[in-house]
N, C-alpha and C. Protein backbone atom coordinates (compact mmCIF):
# COMPACT_ATOMS: atom_id res chain seq x y z
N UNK A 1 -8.22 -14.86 45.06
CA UNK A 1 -7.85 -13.50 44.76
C UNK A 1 -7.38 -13.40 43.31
N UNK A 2 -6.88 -14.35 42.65
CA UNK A 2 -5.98 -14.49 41.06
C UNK A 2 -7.30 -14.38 40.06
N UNK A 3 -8.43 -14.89 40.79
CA UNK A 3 -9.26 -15.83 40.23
C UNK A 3 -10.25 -14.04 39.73
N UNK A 4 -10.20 -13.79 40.79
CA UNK A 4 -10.88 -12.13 40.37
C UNK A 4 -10.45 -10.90 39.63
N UNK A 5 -9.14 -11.08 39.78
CA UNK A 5 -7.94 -10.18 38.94
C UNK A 5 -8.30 -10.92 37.52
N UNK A 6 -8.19 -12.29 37.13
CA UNK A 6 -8.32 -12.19 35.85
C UNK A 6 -10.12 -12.35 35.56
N UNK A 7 -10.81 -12.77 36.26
CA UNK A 7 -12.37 -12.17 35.53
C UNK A 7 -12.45 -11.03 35.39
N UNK A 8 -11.62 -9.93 36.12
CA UNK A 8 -11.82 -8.45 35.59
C UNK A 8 -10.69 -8.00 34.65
N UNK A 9 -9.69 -8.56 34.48
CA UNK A 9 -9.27 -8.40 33.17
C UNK A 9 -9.95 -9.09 31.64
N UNK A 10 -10.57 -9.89 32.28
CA UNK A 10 -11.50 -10.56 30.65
C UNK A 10 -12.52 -9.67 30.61
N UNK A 11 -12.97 -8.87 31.65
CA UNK A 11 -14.45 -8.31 31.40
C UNK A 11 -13.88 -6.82 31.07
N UNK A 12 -12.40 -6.02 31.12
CA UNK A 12 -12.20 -5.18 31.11
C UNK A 12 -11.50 -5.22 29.39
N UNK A 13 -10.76 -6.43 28.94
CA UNK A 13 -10.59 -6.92 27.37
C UNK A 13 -12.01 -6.71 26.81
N UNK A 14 -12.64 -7.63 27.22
CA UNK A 14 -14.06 -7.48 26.25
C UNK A 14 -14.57 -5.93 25.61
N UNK A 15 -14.52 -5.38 27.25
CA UNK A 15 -15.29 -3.50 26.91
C UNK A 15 -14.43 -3.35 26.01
N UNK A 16 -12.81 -3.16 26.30
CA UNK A 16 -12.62 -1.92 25.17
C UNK A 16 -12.52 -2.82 23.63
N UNK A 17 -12.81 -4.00 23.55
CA UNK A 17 -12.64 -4.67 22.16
C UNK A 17 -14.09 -4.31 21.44
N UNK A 18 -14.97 -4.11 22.15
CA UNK A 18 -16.15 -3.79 22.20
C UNK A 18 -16.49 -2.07 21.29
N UNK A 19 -15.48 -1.55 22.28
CA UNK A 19 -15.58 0.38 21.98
C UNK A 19 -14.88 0.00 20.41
N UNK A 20 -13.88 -0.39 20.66
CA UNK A 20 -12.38 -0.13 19.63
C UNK A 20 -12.82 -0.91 18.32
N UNK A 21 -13.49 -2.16 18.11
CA UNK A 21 -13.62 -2.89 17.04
C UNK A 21 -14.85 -2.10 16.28
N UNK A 22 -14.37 -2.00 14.65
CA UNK A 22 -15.75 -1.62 13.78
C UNK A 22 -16.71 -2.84 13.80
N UNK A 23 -18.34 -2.59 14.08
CA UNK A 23 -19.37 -3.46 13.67
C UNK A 23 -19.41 -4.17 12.37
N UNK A 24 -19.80 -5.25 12.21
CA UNK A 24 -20.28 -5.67 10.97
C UNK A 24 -21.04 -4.79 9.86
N UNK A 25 -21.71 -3.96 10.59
CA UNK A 25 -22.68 -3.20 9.84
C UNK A 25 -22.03 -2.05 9.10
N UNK A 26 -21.24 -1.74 10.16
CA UNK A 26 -20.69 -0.52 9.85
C UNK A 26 -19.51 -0.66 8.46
N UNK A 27 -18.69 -2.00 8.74
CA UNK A 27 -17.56 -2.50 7.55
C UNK A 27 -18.33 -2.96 6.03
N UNK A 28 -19.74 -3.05 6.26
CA UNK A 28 -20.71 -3.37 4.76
C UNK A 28 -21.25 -2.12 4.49
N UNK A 29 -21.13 -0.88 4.49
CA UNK A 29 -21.69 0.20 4.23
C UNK A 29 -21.24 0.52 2.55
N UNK A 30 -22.13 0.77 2.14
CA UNK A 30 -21.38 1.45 0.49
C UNK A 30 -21.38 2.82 0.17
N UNK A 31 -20.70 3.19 -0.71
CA UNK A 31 -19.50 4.45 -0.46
C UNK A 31 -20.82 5.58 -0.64
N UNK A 32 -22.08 5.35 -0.76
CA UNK A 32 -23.21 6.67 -0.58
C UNK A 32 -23.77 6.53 0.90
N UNK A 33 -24.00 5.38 1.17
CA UNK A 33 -24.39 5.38 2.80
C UNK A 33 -22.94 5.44 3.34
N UNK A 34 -21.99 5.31 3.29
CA UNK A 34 -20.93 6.30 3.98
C UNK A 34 -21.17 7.92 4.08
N UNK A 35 -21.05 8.31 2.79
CA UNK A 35 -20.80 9.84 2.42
C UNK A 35 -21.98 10.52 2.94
N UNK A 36 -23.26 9.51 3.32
CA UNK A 36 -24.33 10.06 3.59
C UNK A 36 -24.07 10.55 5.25
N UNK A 37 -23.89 9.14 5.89
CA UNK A 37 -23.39 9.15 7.20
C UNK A 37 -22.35 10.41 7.61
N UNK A 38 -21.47 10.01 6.97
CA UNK A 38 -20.76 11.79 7.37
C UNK A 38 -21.26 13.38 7.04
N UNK A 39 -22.23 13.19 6.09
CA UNK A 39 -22.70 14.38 5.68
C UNK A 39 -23.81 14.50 6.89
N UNK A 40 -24.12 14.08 7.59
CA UNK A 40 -25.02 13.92 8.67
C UNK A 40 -24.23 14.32 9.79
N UNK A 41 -23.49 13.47 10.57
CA UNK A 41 -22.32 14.31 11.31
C UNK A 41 -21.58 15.67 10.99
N UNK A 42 -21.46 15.68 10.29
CA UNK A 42 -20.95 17.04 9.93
C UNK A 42 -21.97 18.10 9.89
N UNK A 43 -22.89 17.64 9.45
CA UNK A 43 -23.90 19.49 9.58
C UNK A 43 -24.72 18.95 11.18
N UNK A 44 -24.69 17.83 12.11
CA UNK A 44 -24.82 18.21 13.47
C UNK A 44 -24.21 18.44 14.04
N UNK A 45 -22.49 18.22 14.03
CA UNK A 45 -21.63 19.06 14.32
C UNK A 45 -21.44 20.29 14.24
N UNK A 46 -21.62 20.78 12.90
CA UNK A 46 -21.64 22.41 12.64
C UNK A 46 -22.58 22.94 12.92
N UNK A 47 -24.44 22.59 13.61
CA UNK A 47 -24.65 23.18 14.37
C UNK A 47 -24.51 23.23 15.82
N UNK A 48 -24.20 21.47 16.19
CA UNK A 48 -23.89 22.23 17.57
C UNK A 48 -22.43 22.72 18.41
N UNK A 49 -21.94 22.96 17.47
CA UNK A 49 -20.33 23.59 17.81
C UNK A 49 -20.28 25.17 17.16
N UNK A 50 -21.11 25.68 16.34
CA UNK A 50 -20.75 27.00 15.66
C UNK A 50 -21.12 27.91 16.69
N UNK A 51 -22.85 27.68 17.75
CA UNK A 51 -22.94 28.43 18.78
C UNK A 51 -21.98 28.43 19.63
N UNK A 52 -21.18 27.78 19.88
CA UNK A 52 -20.43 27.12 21.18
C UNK A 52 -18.76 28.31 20.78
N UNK A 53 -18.63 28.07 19.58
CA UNK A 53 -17.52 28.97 19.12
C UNK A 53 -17.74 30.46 19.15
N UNK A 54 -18.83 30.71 18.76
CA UNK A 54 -19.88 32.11 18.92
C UNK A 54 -19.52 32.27 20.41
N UNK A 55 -19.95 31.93 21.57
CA UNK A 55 -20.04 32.36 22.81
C UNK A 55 -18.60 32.68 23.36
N UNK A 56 -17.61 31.84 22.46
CA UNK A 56 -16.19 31.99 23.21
C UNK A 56 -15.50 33.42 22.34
N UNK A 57 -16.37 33.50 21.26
CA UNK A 57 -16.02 34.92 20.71
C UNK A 57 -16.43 36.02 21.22
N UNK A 58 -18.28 35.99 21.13
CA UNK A 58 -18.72 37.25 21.76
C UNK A 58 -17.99 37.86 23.22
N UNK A 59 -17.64 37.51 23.81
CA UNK A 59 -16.73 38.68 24.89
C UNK A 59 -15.96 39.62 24.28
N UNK A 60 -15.43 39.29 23.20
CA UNK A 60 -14.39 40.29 22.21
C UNK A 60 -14.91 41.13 21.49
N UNK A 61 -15.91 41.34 21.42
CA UNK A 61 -16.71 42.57 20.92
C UNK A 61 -18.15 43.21 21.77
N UNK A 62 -17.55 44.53 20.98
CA UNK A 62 -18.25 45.76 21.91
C UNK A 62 -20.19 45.46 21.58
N UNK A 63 -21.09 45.50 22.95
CA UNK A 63 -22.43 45.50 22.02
C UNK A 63 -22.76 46.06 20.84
N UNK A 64 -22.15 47.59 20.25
CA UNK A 64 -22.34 48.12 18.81
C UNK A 64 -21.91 47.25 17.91
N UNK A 65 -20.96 46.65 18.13
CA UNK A 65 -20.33 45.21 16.68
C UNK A 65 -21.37 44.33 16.81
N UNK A 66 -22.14 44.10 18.03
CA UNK A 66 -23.16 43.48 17.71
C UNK A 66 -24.11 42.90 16.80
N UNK A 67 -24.85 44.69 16.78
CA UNK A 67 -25.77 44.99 16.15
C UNK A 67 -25.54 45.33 14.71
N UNK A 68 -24.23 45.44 14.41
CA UNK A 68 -23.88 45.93 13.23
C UNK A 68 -23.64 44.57 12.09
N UNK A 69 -24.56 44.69 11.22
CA UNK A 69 -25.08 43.67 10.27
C UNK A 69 -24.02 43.46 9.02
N UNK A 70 -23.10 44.59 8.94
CA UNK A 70 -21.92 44.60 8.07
C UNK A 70 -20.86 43.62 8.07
N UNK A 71 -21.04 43.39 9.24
CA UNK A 71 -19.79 43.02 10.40
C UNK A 71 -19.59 41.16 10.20
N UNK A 72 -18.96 40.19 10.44
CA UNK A 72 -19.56 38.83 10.51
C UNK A 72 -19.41 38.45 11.71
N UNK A 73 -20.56 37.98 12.27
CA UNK A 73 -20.71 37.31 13.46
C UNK A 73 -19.81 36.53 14.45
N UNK A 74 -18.65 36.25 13.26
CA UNK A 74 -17.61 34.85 14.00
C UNK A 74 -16.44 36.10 14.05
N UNK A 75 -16.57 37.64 13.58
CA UNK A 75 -15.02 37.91 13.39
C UNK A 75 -14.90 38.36 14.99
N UNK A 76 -13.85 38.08 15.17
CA UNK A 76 -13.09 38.39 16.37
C UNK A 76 -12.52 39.42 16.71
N UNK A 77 -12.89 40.16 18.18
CA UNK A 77 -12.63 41.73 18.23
C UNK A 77 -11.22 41.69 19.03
N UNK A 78 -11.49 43.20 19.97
CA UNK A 78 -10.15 43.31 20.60
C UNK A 78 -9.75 42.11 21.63
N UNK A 79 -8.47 41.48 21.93
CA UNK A 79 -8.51 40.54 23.28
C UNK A 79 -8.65 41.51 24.07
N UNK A 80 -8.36 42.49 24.44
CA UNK A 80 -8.58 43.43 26.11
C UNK A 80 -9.57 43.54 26.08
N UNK A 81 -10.73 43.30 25.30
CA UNK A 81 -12.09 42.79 26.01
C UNK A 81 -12.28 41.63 26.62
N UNK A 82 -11.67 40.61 26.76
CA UNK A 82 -11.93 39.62 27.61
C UNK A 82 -11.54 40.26 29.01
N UNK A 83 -10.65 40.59 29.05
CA UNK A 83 -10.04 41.36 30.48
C UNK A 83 -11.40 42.54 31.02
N UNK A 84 -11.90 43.18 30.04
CA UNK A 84 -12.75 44.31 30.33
C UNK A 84 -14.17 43.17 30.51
N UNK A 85 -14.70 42.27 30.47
CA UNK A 85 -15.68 41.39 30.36
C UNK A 85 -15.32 40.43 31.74
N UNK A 86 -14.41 40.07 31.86
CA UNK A 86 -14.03 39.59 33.08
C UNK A 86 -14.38 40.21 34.54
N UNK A 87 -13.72 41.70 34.28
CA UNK A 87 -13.74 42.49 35.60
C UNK A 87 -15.33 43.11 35.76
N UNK A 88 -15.76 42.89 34.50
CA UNK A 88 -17.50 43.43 34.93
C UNK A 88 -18.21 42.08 35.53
């Protein structure tokens, strides 16, 4: 029974030393394939999170703010439209 408690603590050390430790590859990078690497994450982040922020906005505005091209897409309307969006 001891004998299984610690093979699953060595196999449960290993994973997270595994998650948690930087690669070799990753600690030899030079400072443009860094900046490159994040400039990459960052604009797939900013597209797939800007819709995602969009959807938690649109309830707060009326369909006419919609359509209205003046307006910016991300600004945020009344909160008692979530309440009025809810009950429909």
């Amino acid at each position: 029974m001891q004998t299984t408690t610690k093979v699953q603590q060595l196999i449960t050390i290993r994973i997270w030393r595994g998650l948690f430790t930087r690669s070799i590859r990753l600690n030899n990078m030079t400072g443009v394939e860094h900046a490159l690497r994040s400039l990459i994450l960052l604009l797939f982040g900013a597209f797939f999170v800007m819709p995602l922020i969009w959807l938690l906005i649109a309830p707060t505005r009326i369909w006419q703010d919609m359509y209205d091209l003046s307006r910016s897409p991300l600004e945020l309307g009344p909160l008692s439209n979530y309440l009025q969006a809810w009950n429909n």
